[in-house]
N, C-alpha and C. Protein backbone atom coordinates (compact mmCIF):
# COMPACT_ATOMS: atom_id res chain seq x y z
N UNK A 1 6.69 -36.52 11.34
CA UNK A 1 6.84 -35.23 10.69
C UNK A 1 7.89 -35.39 9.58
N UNK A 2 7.46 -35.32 8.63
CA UNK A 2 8.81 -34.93 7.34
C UNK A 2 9.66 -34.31 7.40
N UNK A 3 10.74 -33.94 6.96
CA UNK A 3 11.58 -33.12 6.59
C UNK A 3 11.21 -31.68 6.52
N UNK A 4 10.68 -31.59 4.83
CA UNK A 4 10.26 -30.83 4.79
C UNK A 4 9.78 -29.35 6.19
N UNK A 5 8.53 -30.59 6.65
CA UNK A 5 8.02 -29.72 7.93
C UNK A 5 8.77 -29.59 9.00
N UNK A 6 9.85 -30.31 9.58
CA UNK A 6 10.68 -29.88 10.17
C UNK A 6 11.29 -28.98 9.61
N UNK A 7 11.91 -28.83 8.60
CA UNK A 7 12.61 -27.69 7.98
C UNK A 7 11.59 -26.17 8.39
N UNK A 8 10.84 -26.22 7.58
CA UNK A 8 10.05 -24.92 7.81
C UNK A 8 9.84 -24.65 9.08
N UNK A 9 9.57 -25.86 9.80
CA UNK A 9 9.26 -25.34 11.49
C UNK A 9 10.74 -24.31 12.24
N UNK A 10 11.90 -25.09 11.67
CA UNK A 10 13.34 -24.23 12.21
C UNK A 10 13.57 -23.38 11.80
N UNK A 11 12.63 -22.68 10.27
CA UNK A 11 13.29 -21.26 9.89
C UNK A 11 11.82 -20.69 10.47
N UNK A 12 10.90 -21.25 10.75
CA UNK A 12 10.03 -20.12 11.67
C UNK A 12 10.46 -19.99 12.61
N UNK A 13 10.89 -20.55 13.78
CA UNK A 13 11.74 -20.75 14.67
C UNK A 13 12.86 -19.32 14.67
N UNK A 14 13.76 -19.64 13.40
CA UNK A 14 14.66 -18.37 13.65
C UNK A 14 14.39 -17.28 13.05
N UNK A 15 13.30 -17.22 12.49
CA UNK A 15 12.69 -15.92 12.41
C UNK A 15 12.26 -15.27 13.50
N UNK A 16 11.41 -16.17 13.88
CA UNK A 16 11.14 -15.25 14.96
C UNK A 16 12.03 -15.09 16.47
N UNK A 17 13.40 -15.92 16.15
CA UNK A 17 14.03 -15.12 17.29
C UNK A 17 14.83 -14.31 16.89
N UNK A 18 15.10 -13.87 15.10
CA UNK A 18 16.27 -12.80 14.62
C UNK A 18 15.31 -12.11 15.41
N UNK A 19 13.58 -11.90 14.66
CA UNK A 19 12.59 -10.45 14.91
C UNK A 19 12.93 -9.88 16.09
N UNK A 20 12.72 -10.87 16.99
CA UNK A 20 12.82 -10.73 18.55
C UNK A 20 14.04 -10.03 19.20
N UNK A 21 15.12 -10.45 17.80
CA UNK A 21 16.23 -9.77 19.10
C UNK A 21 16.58 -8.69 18.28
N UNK A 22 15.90 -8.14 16.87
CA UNK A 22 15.74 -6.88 16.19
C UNK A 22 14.66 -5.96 16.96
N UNK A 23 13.99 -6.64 17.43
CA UNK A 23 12.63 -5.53 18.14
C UNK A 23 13.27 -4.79 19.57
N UNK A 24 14.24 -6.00 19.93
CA UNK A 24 15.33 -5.48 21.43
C UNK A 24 15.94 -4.66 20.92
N UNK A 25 16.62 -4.93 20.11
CA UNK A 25 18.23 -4.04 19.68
C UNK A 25 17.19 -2.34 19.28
N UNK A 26 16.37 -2.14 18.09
CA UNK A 26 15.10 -1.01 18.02
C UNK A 26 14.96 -0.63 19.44
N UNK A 27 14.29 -1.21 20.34
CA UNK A 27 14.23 -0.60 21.32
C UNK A 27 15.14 0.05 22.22
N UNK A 28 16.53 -0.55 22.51
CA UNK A 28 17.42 -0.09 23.25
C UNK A 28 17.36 1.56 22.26
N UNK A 29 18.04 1.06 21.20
CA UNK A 29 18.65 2.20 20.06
C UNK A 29 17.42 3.48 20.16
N UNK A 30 16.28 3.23 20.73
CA UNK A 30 15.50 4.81 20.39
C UNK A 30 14.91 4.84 21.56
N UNK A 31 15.22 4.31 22.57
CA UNK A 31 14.38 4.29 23.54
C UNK A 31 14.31 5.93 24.38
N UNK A 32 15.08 6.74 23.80
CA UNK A 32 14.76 7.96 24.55
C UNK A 32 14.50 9.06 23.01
N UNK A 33 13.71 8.30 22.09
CA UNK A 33 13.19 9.18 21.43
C UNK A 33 11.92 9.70 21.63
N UNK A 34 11.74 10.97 22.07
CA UNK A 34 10.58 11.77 22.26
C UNK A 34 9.31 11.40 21.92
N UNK A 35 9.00 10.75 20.60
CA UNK A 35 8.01 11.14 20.10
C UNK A 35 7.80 9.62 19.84
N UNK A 36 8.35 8.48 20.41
CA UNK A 36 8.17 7.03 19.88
C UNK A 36 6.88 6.98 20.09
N UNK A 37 5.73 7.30 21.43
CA UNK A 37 4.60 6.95 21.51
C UNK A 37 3.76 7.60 20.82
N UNK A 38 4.19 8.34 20.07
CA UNK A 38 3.48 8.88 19.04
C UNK A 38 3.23 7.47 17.08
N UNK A 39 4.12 7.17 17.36
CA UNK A 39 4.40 6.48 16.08
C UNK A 39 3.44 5.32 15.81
N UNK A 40 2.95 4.98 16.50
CA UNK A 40 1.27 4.02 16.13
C UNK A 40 0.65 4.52 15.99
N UNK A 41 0.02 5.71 16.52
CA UNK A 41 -0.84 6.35 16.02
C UNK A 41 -0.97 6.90 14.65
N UNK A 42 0.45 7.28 14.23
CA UNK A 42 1.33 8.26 13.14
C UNK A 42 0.71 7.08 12.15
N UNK A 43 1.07 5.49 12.14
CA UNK A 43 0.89 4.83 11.19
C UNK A 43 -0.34 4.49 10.89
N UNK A 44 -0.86 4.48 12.23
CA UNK A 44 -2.68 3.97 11.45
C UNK A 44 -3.23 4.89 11.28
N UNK A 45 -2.67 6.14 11.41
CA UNK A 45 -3.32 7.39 10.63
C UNK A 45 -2.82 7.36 9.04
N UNK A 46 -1.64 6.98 8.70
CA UNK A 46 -1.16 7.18 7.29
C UNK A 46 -1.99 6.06 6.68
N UNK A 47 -1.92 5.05 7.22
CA UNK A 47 -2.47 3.34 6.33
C UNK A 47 -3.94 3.96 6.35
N UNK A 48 -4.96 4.70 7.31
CA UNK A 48 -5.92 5.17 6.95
C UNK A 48 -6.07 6.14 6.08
N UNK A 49 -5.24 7.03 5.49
CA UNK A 49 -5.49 8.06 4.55
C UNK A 49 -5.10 7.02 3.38
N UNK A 50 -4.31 6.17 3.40
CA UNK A 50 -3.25 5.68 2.45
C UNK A 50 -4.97 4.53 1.55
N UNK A 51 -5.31 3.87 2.57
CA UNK A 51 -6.60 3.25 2.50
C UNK A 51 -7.67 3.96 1.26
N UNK A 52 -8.18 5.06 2.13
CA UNK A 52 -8.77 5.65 1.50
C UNK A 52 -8.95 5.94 0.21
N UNK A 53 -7.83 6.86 -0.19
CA UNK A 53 -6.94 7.13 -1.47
C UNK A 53 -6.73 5.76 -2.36
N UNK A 54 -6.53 4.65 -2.24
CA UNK A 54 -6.71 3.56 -3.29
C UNK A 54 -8.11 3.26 -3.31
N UNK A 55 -9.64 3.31 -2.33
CA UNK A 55 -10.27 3.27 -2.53
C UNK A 55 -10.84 3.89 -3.80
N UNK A 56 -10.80 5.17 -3.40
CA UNK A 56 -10.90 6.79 -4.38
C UNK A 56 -10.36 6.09 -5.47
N UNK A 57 -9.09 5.81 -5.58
CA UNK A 57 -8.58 5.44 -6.92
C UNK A 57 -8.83 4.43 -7.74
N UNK A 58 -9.77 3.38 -7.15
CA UNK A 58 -9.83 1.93 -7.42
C UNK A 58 -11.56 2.80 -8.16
N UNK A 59 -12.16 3.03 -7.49
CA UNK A 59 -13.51 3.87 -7.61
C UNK A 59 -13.59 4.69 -9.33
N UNK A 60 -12.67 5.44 -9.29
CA UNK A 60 -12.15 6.25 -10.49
C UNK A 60 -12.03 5.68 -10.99
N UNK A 61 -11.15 4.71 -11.33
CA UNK A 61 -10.61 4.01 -12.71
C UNK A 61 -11.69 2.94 -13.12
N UNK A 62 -12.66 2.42 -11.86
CA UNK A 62 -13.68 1.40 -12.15
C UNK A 62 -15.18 2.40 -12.94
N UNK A 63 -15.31 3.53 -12.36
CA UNK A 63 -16.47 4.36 -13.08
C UNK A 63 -15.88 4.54 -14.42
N UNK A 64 -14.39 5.23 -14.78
CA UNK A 64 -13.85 5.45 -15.67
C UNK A 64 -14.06 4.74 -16.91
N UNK A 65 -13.77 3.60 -16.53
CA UNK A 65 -13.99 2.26 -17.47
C UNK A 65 -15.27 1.82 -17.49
N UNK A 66 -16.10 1.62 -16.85
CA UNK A 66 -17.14 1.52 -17.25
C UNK A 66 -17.93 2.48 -18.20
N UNK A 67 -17.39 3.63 -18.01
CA UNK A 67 -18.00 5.01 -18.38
C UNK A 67 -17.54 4.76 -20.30
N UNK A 68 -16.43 4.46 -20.25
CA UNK A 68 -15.90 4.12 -21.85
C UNK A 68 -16.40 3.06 -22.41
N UNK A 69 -16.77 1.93 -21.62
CA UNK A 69 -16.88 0.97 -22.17
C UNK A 69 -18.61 1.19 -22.68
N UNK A 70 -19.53 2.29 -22.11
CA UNK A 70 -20.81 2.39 -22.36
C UNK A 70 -20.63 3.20 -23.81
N UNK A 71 -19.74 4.01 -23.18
CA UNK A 71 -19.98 4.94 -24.88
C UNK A 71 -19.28 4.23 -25.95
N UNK A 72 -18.09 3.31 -26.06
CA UNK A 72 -17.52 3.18 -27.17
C UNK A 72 -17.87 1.75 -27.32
N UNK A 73 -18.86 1.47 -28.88
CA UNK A 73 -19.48 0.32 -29.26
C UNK A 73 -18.28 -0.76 -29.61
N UNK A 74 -17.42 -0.44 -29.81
CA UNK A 74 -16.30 -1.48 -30.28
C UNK A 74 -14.75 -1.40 -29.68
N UNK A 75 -15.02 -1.89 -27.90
CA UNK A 75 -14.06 -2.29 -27.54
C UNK A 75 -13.12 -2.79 -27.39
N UNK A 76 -11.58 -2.88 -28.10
CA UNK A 76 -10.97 -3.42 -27.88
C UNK A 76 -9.86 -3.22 -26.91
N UNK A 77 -8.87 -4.22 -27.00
CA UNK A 77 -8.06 -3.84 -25.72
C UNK A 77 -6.99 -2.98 -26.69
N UNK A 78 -6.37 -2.34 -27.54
CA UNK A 78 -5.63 -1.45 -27.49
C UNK A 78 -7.01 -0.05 -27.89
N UNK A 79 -8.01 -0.07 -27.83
CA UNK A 79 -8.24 1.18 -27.16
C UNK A 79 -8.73 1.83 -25.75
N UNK A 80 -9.06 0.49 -25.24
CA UNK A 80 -9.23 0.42 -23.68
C UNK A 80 -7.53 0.54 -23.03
N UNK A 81 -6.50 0.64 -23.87
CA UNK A 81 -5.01 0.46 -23.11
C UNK A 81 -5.38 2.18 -23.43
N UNK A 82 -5.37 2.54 -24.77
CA UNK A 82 -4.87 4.02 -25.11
C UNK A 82 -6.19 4.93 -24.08
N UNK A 83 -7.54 4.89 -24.10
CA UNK A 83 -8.00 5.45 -23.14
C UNK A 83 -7.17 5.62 -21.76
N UNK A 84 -6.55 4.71 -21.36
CA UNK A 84 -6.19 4.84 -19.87
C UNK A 84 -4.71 5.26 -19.92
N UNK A 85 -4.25 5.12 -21.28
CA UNK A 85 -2.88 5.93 -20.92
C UNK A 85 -2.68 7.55 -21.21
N UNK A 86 -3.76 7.65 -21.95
CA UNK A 86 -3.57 8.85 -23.02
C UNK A 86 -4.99 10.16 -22.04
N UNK A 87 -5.87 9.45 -21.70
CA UNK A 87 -6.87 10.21 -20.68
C UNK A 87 -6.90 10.12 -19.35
N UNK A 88 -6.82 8.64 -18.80
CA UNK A 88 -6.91 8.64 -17.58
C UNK A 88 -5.79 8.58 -16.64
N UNK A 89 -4.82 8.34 -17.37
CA UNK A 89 -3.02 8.47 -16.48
C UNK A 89 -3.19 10.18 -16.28
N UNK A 90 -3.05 10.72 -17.60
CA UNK A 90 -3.08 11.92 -17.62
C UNK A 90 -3.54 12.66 -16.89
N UNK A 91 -4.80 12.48 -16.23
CA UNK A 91 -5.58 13.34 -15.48
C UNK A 91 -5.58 12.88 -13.49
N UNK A 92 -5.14 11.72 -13.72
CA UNK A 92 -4.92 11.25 -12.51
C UNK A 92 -4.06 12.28 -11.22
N UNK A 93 -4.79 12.13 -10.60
CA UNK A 93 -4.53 13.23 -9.44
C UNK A 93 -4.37 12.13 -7.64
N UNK A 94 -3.68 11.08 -8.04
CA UNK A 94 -3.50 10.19 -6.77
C UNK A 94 -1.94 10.67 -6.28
N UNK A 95 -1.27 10.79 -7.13
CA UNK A 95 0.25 11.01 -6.47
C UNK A 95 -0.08 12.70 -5.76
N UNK A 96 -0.34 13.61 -6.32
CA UNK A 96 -0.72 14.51 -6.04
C UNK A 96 -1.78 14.89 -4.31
N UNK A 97 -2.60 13.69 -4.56
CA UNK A 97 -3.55 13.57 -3.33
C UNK A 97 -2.57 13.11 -1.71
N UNK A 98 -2.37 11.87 -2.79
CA UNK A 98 -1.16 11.53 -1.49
C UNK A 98 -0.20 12.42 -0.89
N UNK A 99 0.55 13.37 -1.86
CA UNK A 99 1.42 14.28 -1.06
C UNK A 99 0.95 15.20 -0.47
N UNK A 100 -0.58 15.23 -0.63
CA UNK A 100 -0.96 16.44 0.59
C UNK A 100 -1.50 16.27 2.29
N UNK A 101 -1.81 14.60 1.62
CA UNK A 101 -2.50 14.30 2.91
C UNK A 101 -2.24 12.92 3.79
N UNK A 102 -0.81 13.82 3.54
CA UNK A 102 0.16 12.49 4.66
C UNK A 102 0.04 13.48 6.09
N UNK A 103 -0.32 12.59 7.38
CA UNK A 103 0.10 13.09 8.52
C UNK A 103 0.85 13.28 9.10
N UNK A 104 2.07 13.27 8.90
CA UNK A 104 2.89 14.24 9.21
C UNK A 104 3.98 14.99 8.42
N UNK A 105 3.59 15.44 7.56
CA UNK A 105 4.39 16.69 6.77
C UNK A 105 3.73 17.48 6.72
């Protein structure tokens, strides 16, 4: 084994025993918080809305652009920049989406 790979093998090593004794110390510290068994659920409900919403957004900006690039015969990239700063930033409704449909606020 090289160096190298010894090396990396000892900071995986103490990574994963800082994690380990951060996941103890977390646990002692909240262990009589009410609502802890709630909090997995809480997250793969947010990463699922959170999901979604870049879908939606990835979707938009890909029709968007395509949609410009059909109508305007002479594409270049500073009017494909100014379309998306000047129309499609503008109208963008993702920060907006997100703050309504977080699960728990």
């Amino acid at each position: 084994m090289s160096k190298i790979d010894q090396l990396i093998k000892n900071i995986n090593i103490f990574v994963r025993k800082a994690e380990a004794d951060e996941i103890e110390e977390l646990e002692a510290a909240v262990a009589d918080f009410p609502e802890l068994k709630d909090v997995p659920s809480l997250v793969e409900e947010y990463e699922k809305i959170t999901a979604k919403l870049f879908r939606m957004q990835r979707r938009t900006f890909l029709n968007a652009l395509n949609g410009f690039i059909s109508k305007d015969d002479s594409e270049t990239l500073e009017s494909i920049l100014a379309f998306f700063q000047n129309d499609l930033f503008a109208a963008d409704e993702f920060a907006e989406l997100f703050g309504k449909k977080r699960p728990f606020s």
